[in-house]
Protein backbone atom coordinates (compact mmCIF):
# COMPACT_ATOMS: atom_id res chain seq x y z
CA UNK A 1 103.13 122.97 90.27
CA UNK A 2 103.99 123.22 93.52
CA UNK A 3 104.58 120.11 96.05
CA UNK A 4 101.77 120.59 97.49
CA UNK A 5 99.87 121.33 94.43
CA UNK A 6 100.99 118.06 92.97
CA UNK A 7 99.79 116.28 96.25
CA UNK A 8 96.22 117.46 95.90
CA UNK A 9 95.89 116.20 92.65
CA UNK A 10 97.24 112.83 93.46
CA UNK A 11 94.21 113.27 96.00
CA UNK A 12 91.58 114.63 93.98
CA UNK A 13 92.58 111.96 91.23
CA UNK A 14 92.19 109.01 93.83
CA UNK A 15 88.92 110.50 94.46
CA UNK A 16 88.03 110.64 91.02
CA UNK A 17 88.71 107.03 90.38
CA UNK A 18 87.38 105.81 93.63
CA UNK A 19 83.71 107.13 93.00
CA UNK A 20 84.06 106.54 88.84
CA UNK A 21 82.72 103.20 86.95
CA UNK A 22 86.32 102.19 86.18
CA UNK A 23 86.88 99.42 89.00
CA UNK A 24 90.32 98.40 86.80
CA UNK A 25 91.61 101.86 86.92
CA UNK A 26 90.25 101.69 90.79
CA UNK A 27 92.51 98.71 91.48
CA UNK A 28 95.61 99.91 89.89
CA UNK A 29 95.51 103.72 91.76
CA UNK A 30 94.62 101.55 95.29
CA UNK A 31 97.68 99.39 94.48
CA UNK A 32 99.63 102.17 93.44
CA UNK A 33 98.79 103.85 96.60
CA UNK A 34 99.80 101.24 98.46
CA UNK A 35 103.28 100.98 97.23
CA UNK A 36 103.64 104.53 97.93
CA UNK A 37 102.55 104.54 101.72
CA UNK A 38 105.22 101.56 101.86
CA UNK A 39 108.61 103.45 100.02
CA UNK A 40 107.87 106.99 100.50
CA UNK A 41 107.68 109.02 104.04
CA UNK A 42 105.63 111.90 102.43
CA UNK A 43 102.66 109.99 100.99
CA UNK A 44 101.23 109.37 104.46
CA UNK A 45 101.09 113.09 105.65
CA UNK A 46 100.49 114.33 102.09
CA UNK A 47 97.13 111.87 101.75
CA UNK A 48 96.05 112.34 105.15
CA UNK A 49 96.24 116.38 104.62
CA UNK A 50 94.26 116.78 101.67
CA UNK A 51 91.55 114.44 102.78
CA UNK A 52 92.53 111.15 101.78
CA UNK A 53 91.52 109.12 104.85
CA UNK A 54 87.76 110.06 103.69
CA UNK A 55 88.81 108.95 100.35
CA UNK A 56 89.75 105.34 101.45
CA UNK A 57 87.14 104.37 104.08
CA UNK A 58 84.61 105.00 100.60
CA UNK A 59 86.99 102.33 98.63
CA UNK A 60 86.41 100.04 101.93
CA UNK A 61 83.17 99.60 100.96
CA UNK A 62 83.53 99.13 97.63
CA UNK A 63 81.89 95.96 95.73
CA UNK A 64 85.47 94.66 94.55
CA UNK A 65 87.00 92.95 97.24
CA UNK A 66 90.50 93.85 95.96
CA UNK A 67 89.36 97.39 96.03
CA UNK A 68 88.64 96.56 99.59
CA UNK A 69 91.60 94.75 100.15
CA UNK A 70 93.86 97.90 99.05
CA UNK A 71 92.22 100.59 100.83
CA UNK A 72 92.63 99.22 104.36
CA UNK A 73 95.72 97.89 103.37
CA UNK A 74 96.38 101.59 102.71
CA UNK A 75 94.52 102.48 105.76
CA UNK A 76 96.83 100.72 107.82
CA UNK A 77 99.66 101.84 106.45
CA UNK A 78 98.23 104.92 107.77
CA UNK A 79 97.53 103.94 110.94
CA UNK A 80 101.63 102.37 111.38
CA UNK A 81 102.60 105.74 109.88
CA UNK A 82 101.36 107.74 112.85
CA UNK A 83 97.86 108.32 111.34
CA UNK A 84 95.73 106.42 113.93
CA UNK A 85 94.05 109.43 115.77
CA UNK A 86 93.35 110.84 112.56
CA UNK A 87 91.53 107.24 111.40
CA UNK A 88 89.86 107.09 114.76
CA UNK A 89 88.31 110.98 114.14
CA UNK A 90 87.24 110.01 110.45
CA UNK A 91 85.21 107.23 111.72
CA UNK A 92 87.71 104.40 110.76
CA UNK A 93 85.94 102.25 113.37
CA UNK A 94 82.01 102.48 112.10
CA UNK A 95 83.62 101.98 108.71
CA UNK A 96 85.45 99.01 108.93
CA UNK A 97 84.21 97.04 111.76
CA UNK A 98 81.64 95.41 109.10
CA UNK A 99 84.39 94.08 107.11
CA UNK A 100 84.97 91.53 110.01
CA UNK A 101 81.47 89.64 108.59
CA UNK A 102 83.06 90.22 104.75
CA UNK A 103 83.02 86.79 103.04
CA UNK A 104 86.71 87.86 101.79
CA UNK A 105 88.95 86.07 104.48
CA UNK A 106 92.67 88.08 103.83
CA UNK A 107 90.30 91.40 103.95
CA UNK A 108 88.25 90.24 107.28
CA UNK A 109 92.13 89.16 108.42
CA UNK A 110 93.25 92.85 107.84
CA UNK A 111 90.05 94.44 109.11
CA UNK A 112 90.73 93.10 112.17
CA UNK A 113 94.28 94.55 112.45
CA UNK A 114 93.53 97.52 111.28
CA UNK A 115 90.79 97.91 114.02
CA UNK A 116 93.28 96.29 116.61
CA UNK A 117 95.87 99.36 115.41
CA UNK A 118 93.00 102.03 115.57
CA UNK A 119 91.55 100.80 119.23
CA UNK A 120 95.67 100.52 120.32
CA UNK A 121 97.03 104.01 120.17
């Protein structure tokens, strides 16, 4: 498999777990993904280029709030990685703005700096 090849299916995996009944296996791949976005530079481009953005604004609304938690944290890696135009086009905004009312407090904390990231570039 090619690089890219191999980057797809890391995609296409994600979005396998994200919309399957597994919310374990959900957590670990979100957490995973996280760690990634933080000590790689190729996970941001590679995710955002095969459609992962989409991907993690569904996770944001998950019923988990870890789940949650993860994907903006993930989204916001994004957005410090350059990604913020590309969050702003996917509908970032629309998505995440209700996770300011989410009983969650660390996710309604992030929400809001993610948003504060998307509105700032």
């Amino acid at each position: 498999m090619t690089g890219r090849e191999d980057e797809r299916e890391i995609v296409c995996g994600l979005e396998r777990a994200i919309v399957g009944n597994d919310r374990i296996a959900r957590r670990r791949l979100l957490d995973r993904l996280v760690v990634l976005l933080f000590t790689t530079d190729t996970a941001a481009p590679a995710l955002v280029s095969h459609g992962g953005i989409r991907v993690l604004l569904t996770a944001a609304r998950d019923r988990d709030e870890k789940i949650r938690l993860h994907a903006v944290h993930a989204l916001s890696r994004l957005a410090d990685s350059g990604f913020a135009s590309e969050l702003r086009d996917a509908g970032a905004r629309t998505s995440i703005a209700p996770l300011m009312e989410d009983p969650y407090l660390p996710l309604r904390a992030m929400a809001e700096k993610l948003l504060e990231k998307i509105d700032g570039s």
